[in-house]
N, C-alpha and C. Protein backbone atom coordinates (compact mmCIF):
# COMPACT_ATOMS: atom_id res chain seq x y z
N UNK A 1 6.65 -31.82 -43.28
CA UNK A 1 6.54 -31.31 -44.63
C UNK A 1 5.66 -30.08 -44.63
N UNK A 2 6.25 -29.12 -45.38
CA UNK A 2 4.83 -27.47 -45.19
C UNK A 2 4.91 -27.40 -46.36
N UNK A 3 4.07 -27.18 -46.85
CA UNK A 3 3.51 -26.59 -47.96
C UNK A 3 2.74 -25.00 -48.52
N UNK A 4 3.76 -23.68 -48.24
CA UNK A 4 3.08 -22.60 -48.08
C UNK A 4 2.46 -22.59 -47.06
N UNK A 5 3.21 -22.68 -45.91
CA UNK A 5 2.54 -22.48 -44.33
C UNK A 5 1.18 -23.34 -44.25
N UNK A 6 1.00 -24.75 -44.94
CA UNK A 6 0.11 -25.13 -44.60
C UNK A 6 0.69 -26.40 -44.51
N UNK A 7 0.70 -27.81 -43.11
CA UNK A 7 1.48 -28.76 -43.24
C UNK A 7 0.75 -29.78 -43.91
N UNK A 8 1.40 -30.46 -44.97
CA UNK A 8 0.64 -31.91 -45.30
C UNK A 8 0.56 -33.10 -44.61
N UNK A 9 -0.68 -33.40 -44.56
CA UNK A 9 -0.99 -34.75 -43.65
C UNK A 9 -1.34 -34.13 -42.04
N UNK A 10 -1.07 -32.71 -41.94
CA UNK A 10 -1.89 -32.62 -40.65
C UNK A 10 -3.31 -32.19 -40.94
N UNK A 11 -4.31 -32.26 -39.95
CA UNK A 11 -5.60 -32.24 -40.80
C UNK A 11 -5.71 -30.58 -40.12
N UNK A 12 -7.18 -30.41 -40.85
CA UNK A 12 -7.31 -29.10 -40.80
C UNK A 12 -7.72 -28.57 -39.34
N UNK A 13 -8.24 -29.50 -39.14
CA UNK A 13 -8.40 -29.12 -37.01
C UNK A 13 -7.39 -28.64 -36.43
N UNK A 14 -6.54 -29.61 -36.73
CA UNK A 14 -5.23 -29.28 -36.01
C UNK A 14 -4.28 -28.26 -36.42
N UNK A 15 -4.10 -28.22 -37.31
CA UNK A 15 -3.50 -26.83 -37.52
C UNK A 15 -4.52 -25.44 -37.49
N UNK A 16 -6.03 -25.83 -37.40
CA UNK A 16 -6.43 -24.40 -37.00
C UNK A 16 -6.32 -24.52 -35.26
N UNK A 17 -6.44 -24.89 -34.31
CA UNK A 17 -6.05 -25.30 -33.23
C UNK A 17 -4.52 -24.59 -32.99
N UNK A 18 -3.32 -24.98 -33.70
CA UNK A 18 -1.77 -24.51 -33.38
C UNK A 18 -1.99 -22.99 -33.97
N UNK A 19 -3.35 -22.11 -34.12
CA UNK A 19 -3.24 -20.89 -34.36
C UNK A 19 -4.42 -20.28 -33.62
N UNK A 20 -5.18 -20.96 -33.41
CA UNK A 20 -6.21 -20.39 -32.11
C UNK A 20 -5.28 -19.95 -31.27
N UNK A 21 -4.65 -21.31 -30.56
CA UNK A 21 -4.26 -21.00 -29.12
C UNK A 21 -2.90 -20.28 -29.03
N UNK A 22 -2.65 -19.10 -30.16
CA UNK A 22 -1.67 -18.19 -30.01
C UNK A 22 -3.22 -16.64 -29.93
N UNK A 23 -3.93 -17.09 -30.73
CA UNK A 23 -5.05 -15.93 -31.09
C UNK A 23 -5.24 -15.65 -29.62
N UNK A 24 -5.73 -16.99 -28.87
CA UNK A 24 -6.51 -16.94 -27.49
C UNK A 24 -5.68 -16.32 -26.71
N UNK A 25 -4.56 -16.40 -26.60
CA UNK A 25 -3.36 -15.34 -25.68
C UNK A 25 -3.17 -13.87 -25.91
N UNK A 26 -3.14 -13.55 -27.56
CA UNK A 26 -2.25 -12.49 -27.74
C UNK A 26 -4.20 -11.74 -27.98
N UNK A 27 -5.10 -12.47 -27.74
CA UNK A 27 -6.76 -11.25 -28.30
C UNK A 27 -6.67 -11.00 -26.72
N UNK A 28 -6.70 -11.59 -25.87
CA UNK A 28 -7.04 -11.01 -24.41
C UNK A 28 -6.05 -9.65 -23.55
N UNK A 29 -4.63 -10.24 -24.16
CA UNK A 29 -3.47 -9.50 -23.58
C UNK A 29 -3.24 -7.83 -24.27
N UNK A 30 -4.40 -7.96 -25.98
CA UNK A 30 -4.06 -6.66 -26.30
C UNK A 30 -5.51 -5.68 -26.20
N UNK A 31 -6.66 -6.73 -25.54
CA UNK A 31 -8.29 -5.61 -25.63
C UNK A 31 -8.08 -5.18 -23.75
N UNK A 32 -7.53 -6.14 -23.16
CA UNK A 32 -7.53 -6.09 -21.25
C UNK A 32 -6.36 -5.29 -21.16
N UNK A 33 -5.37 -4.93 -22.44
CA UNK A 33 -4.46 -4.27 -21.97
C UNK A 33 -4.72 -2.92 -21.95
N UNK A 34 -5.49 -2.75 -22.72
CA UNK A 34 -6.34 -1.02 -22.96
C UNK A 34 -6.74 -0.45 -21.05
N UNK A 35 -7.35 -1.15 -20.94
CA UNK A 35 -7.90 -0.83 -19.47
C UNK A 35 -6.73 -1.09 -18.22
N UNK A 36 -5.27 -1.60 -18.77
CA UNK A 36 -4.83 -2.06 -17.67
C UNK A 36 -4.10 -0.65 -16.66
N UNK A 37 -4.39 0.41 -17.07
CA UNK A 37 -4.37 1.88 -16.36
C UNK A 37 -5.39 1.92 -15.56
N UNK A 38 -6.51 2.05 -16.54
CA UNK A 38 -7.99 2.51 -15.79
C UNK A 38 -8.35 2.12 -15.02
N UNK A 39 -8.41 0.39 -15.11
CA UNK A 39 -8.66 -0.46 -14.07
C UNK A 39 -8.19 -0.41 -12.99
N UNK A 40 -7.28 -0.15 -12.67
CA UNK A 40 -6.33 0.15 -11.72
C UNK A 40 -6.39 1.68 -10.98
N UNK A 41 -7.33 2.25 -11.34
CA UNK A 41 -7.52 3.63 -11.08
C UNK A 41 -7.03 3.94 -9.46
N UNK A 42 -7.91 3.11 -8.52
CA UNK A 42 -8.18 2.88 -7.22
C UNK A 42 -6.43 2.98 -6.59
N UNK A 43 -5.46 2.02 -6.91
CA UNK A 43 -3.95 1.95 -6.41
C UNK A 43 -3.41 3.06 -7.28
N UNK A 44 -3.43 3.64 -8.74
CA UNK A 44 -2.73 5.63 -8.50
C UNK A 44 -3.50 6.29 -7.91
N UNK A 45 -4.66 6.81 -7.71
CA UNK A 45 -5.15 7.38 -7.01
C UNK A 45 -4.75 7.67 -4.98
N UNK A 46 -4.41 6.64 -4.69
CA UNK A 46 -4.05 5.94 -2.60
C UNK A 46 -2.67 6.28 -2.68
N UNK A 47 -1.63 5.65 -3.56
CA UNK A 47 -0.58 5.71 -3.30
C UNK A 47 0.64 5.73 -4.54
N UNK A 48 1.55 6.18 -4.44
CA UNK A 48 2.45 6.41 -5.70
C UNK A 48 3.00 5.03 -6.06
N UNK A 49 2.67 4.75 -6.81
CA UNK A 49 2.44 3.49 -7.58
C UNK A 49 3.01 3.17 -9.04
N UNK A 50 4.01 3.08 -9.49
CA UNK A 50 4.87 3.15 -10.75
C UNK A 50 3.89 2.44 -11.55
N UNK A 51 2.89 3.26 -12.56
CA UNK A 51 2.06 2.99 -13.99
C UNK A 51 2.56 1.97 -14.25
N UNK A 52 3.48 2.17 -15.13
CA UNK A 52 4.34 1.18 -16.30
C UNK A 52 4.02 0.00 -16.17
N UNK A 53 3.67 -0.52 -15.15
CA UNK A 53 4.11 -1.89 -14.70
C UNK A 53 2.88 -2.20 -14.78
N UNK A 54 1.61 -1.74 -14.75
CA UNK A 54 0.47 -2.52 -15.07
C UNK A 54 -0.04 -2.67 -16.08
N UNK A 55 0.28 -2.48 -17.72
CA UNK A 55 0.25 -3.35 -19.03
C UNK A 55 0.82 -4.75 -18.72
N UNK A 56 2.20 -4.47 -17.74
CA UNK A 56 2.72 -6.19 -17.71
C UNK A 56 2.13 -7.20 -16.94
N UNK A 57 1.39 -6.65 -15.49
CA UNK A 57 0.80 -7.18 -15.13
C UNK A 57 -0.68 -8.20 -15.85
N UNK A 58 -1.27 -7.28 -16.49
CA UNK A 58 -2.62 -7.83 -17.57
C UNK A 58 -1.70 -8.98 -18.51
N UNK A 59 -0.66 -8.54 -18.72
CA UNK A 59 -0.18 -9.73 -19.80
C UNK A 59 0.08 -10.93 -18.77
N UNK A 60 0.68 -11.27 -17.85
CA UNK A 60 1.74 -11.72 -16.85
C UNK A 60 0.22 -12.97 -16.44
N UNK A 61 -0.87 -12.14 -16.00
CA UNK A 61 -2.07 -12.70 -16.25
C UNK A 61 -2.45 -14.07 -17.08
N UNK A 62 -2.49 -13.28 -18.29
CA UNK A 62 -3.19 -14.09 -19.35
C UNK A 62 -1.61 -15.26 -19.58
N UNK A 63 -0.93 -14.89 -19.34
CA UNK A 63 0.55 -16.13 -19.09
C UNK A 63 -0.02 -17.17 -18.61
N UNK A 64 -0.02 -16.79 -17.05
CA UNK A 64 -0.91 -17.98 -16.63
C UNK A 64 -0.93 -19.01 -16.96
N UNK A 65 -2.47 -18.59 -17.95
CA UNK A 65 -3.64 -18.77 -18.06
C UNK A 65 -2.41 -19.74 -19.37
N UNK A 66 -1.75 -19.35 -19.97
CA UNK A 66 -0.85 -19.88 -20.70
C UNK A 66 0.37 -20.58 -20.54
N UNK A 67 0.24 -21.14 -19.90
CA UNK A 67 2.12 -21.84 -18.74
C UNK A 67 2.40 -22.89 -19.42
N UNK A 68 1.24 -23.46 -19.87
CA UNK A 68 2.11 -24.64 -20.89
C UNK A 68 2.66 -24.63 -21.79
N UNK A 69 2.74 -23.60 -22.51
CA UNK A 69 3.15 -23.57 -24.15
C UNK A 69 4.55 -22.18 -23.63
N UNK A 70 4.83 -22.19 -22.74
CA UNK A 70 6.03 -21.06 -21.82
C UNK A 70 6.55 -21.06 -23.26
N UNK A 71 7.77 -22.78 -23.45
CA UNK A 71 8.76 -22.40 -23.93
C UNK A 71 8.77 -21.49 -25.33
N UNK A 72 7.45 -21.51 -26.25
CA UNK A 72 7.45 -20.62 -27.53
C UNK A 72 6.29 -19.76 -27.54
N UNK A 73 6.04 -19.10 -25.95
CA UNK A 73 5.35 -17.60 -26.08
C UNK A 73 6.24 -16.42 -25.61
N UNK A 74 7.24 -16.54 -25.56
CA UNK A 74 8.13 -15.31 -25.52
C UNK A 74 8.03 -14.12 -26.23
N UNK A 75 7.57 -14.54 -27.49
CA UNK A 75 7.67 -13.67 -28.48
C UNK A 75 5.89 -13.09 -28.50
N UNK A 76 5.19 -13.85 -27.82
CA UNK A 76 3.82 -12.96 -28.12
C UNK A 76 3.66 -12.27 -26.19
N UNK A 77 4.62 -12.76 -26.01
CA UNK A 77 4.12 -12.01 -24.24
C UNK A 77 5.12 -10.44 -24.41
N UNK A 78 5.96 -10.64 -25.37
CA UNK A 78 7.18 -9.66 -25.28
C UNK A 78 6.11 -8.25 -26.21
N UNK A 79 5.55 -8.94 -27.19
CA UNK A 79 4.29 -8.15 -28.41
C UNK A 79 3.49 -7.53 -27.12
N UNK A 80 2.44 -8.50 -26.64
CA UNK A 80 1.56 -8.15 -25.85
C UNK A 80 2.20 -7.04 -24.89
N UNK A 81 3.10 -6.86 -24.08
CA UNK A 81 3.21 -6.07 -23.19
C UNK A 81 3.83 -4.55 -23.74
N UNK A 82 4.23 -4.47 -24.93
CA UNK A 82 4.65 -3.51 -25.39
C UNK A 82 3.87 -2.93 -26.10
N UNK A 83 2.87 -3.68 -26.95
CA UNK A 83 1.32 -3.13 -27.35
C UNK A 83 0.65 -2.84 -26.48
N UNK A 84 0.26 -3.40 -25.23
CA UNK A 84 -0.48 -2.54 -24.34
C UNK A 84 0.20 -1.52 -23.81
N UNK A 85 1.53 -1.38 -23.50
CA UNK A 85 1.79 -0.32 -23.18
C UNK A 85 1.36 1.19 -23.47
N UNK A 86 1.38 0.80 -25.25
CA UNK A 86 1.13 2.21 -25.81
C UNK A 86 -0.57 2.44 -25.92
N UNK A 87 -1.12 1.19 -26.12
CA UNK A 87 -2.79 1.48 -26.11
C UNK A 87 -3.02 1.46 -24.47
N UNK A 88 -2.83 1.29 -23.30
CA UNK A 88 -3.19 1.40 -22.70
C UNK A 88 -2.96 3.49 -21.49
N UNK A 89 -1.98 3.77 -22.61
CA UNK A 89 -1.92 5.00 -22.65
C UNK A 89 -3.06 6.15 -23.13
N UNK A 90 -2.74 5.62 -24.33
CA UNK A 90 -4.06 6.07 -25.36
C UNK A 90 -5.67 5.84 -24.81
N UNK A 91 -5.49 4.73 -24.21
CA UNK A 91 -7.11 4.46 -23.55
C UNK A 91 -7.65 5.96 -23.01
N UNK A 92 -6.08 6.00 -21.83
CA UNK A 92 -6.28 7.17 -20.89
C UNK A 92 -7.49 8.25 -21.53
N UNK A 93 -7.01 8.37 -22.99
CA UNK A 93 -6.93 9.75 -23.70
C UNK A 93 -8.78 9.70 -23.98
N UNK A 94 -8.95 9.10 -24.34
CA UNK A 94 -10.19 8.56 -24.87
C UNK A 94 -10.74 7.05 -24.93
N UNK A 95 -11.55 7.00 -24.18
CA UNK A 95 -12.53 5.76 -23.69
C UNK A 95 -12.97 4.98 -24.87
N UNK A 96 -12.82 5.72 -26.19
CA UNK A 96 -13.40 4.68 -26.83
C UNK A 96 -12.21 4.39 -27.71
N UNK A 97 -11.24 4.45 -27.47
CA UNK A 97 -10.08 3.55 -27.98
C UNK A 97 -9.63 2.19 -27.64
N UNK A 98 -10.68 2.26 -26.95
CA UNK A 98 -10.86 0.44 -26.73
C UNK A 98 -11.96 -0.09 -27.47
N UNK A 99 -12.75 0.87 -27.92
CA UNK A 99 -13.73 -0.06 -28.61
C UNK A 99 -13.43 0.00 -30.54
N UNK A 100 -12.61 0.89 -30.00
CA UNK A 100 -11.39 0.71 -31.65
C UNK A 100 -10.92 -0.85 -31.58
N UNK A 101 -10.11 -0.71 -30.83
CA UNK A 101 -9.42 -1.56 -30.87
C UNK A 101 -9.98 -3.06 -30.75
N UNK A 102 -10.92 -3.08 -30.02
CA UNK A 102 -11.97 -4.32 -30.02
C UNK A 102 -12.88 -4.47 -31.29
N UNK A 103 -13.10 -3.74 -32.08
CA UNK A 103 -13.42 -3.74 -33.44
C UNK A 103 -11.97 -4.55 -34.28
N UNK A 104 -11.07 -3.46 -34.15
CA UNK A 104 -9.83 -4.19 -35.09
C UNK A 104 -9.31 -5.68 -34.20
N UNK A 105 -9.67 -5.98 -33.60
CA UNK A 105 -9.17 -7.00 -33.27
C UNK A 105 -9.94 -7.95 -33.71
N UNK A 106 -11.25 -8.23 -33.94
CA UNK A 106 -11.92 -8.52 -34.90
C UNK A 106 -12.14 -9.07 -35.96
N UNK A 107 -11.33 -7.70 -36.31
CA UNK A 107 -11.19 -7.98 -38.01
C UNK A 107 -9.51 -8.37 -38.27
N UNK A 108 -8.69 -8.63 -37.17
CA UNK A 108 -7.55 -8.36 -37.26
C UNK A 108 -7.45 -10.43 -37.37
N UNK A 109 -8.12 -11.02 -36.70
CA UNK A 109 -8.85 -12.24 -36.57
C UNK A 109 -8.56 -13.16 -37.82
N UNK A 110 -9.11 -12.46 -38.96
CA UNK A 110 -9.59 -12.62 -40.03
C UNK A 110 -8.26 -12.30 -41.06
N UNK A 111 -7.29 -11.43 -40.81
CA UNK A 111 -6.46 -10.71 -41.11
C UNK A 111 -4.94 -11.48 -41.07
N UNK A 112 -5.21 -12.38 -40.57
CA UNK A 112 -3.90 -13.24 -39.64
C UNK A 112 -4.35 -14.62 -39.88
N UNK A 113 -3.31 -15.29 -40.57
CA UNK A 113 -4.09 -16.42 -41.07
C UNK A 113 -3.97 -17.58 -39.69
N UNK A 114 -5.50 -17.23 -39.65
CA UNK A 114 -5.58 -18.37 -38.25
C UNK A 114 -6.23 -19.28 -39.29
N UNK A 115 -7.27 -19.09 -39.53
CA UNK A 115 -8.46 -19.70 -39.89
C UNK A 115 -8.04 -20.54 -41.54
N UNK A 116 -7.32 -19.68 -42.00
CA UNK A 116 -6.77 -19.90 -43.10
C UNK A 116 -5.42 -20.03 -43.64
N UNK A 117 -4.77 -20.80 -44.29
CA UNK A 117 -3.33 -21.31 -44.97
C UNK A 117 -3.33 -19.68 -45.85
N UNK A 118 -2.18 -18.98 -45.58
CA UNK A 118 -0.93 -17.82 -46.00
C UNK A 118 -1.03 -18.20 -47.82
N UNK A 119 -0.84 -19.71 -47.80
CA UNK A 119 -0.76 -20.06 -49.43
C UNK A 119 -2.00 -19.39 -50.30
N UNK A 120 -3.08 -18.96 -49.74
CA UNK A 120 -4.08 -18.51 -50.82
C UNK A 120 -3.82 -17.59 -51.48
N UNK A 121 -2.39 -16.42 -50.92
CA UNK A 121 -2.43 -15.44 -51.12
C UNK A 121 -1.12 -16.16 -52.66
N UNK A 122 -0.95 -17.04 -53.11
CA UNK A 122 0.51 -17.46 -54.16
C UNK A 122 0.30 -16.63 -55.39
N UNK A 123 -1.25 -16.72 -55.82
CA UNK A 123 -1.53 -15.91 -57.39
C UNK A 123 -0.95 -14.36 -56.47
N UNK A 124 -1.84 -14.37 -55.15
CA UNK A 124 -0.76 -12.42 -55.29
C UNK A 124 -0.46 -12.07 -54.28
N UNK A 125 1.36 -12.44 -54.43
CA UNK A 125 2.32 -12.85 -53.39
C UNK A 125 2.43 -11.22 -52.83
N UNK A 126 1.96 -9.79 -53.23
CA UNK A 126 2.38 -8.80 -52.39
C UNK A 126 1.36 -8.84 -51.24
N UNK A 127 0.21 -9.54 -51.28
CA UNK A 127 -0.67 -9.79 -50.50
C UNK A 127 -0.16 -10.65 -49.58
N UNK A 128 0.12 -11.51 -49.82
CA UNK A 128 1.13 -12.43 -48.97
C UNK A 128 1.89 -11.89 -48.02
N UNK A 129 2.98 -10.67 -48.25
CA UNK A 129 3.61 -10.32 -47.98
C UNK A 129 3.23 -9.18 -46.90
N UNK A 130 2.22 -8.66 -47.34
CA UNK A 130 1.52 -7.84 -46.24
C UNK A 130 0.61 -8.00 -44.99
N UNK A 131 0.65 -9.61 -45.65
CA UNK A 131 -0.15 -10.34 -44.74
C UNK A 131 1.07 -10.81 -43.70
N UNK A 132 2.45 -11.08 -43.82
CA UNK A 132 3.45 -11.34 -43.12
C UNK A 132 3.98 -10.16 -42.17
N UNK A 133 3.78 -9.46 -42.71
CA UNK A 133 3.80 -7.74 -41.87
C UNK A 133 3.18 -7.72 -40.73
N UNK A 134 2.49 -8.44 -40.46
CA UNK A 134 1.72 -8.62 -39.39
C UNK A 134 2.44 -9.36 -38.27
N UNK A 135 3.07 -8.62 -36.72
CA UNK A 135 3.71 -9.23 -36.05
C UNK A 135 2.95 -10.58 -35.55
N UNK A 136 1.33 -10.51 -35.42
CA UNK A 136 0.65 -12.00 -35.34
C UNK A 136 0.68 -13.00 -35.54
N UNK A 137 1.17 -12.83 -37.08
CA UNK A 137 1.66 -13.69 -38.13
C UNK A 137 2.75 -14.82 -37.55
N UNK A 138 3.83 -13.67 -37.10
CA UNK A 138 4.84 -14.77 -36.79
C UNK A 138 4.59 -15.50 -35.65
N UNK A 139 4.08 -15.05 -34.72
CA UNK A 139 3.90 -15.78 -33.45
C UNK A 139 3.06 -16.90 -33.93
N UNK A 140 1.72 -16.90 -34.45
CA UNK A 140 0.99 -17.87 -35.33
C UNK A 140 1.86 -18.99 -35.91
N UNK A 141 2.51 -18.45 -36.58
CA UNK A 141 3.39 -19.30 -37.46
C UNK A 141 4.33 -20.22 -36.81
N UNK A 142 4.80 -18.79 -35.77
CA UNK A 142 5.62 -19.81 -34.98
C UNK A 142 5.41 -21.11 -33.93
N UNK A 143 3.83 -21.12 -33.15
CA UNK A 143 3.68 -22.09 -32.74
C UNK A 143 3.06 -23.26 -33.87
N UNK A 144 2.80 -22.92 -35.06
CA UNK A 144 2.91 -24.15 -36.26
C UNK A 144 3.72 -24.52 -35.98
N UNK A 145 5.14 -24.02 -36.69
CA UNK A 145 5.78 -24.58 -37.15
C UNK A 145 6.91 -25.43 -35.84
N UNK A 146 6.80 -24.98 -34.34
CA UNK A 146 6.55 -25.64 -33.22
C UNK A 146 6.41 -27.01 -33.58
N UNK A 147 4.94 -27.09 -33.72
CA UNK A 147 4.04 -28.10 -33.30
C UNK A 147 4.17 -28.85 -34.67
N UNK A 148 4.12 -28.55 -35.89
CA UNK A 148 4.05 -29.44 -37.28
C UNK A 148 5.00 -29.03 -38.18
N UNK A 149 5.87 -28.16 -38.00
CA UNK A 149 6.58 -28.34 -38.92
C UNK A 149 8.24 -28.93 -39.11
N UNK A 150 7.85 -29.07 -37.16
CA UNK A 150 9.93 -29.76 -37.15
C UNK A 150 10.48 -29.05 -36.86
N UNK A 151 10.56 -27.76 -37.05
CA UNK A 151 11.31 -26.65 -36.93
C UNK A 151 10.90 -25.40 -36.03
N UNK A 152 11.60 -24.67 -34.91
CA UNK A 152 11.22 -23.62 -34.83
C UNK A 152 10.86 -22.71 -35.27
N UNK A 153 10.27 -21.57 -34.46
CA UNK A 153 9.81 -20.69 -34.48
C UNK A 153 10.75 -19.14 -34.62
N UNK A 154 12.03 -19.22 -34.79
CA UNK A 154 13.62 -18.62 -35.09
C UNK A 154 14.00 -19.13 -36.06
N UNK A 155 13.64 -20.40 -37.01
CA UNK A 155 13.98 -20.99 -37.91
C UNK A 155 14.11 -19.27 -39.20
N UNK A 156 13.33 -18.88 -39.03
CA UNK A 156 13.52 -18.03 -40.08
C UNK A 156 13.70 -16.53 -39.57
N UNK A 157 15.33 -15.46 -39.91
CA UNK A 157 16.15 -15.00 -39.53
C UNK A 157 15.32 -13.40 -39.77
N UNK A 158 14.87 -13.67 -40.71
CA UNK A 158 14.40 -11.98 -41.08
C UNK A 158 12.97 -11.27 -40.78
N UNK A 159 12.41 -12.92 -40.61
CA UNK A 159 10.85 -12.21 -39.99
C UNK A 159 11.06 -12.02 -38.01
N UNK A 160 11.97 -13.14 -37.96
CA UNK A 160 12.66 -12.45 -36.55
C UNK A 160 13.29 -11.20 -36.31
N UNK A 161 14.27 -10.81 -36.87
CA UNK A 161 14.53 -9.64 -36.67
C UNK A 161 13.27 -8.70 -36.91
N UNK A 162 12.67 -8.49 -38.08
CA UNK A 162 11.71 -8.01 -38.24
C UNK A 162 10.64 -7.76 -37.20
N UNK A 163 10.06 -9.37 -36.40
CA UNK A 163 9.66 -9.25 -35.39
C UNK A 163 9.76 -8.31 -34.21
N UNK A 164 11.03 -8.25 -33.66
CA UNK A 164 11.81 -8.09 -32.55
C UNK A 164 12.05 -6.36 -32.72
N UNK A 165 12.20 -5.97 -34.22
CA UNK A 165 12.22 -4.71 -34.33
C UNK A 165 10.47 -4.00 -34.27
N UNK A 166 9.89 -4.32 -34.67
CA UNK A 166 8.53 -4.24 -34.28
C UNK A 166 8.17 -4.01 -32.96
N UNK A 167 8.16 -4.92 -31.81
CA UNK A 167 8.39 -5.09 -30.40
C UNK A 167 9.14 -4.12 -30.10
N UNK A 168 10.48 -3.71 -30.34
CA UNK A 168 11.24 -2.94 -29.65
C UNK A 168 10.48 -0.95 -29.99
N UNK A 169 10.25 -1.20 -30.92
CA UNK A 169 9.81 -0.06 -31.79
C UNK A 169 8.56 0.14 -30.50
N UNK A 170 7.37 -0.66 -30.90
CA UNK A 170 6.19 -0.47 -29.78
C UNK A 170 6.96 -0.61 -28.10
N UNK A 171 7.78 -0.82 -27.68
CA UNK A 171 8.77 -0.83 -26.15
C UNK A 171 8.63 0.52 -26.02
N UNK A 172 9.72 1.16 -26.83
CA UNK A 172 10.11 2.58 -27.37
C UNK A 172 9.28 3.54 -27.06
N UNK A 173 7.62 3.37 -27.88
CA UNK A 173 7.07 4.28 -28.06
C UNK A 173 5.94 4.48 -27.08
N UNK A 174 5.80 3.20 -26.18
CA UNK A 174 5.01 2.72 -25.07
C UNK A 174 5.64 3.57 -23.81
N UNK A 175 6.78 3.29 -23.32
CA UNK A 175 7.79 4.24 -22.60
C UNK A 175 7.76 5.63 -22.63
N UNK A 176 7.86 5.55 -23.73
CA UNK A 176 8.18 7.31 -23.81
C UNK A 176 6.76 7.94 -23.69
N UNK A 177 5.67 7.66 -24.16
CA UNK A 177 4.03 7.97 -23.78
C UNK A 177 3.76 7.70 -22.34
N UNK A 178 4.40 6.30 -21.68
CA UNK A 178 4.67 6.38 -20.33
C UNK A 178 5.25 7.52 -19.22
N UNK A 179 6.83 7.74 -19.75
CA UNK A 179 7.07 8.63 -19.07
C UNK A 179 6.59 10.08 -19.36
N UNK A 180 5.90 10.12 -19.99
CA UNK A 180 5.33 11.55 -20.58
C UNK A 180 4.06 12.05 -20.20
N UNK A 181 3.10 10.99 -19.45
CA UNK A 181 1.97 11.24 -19.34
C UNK A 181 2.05 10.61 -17.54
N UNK A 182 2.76 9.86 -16.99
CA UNK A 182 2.65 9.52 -15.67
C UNK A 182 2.32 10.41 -14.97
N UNK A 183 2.44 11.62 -14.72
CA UNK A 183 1.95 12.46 -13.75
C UNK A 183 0.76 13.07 -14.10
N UNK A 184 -0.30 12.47 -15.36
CA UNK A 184 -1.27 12.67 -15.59
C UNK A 184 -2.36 12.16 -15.32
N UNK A 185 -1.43 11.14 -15.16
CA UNK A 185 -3.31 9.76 -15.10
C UNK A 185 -4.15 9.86 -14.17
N UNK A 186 -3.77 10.54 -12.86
CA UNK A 186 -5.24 10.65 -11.92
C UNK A 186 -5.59 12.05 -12.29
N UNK A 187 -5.00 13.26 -12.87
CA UNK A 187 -6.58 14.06 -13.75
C UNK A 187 -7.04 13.21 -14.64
N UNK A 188 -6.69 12.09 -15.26
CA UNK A 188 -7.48 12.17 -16.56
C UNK A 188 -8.62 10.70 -15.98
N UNK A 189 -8.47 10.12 -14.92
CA UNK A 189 -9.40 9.47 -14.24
C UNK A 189 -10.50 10.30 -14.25
């Protein structure tokens, strides 16, 4: 039974718990993904070494670290590696675009109803709605509704697409900053 994304009769532990442990995946895969260039300085620098591939690596990582819950993190490993793609570009540019981003992540925390039931927003549903804008959201939602609501995490058709266009959009724009800047990254070391 849900009630405005909040389930009845599960207690409040537990459903803040089925939204931590999407937080705990997708906060590490998008502040470690900033550095996952820099860090790596040492292998472009020795030998020609295809970039691209180390945002996926930092995510591929924190997987791991995540193997049990495989079958419904698709959708935040697919986020994660295409968001770092493009911030871990941007890092290149300026060093403290990680401490942007470790600020908004933060507040982004707070922003994403982990901590809190989506329903507070009912008196003002455009709030609601902006609060759903948030690709976090769904992954959040989706290991709820996983775990308490009976239903998947595809159960609902338009915040998926929505999703997926999001993801593809950050793929897109991660790539193309990729191939555009690869023969840059050891000046900008």
């Amino acid at each position: 039974m849900q009630n405005n994304n909040h389930y009845e009769g599960t207690p409040y532990l537990d459903w803040l718990v089925g939204g931590i442990i999407a937080w705990f995946f997708i906060s590490p895969c998008i502040t470690n993904g900033c550095l996952a260039i820099f860090s790596k300085t040492n292998v472009i620098t020795k030998m020609k070494f295809p970039v691209s591939i180390l945002p996926a690596t930092v995510v591929l990582k924190e997987l791991f670290n995540h193997l049990c819950l495989l079958s419904i993190v698709l959708c935040a490993v697919m986020f994660g590696i295409a968001l770092s793609m493009t911030t871990s570009v941007l890092n290149m540019f300026t060093r403290d675009f990680r401490k942007m981003v470790l600020a908004f992540m933060r507040l982004l925390m707070y922003l994403t109803p982990i901590l809190w039931p989506i329903s507070r927003f009912k008196s003002h549903p455009t709030l609601g709605i902006i609060m759903k804008l948030n690709p976090i959201y769904y992954i959040v939602q989706g290991y709820r509704d996983s775990f308490f609501g009976q239903k998947w995490f595809w159960s609902h058709p338009v915040m998926t697409l929505y999703f997926w266009s999001v993801v593809f959009l950050l793929f897109a724009v991660g790539s193309y900053l990729m191939y555009k800047f690869k023969n840059k990254f050891i000046d900008m070391i």
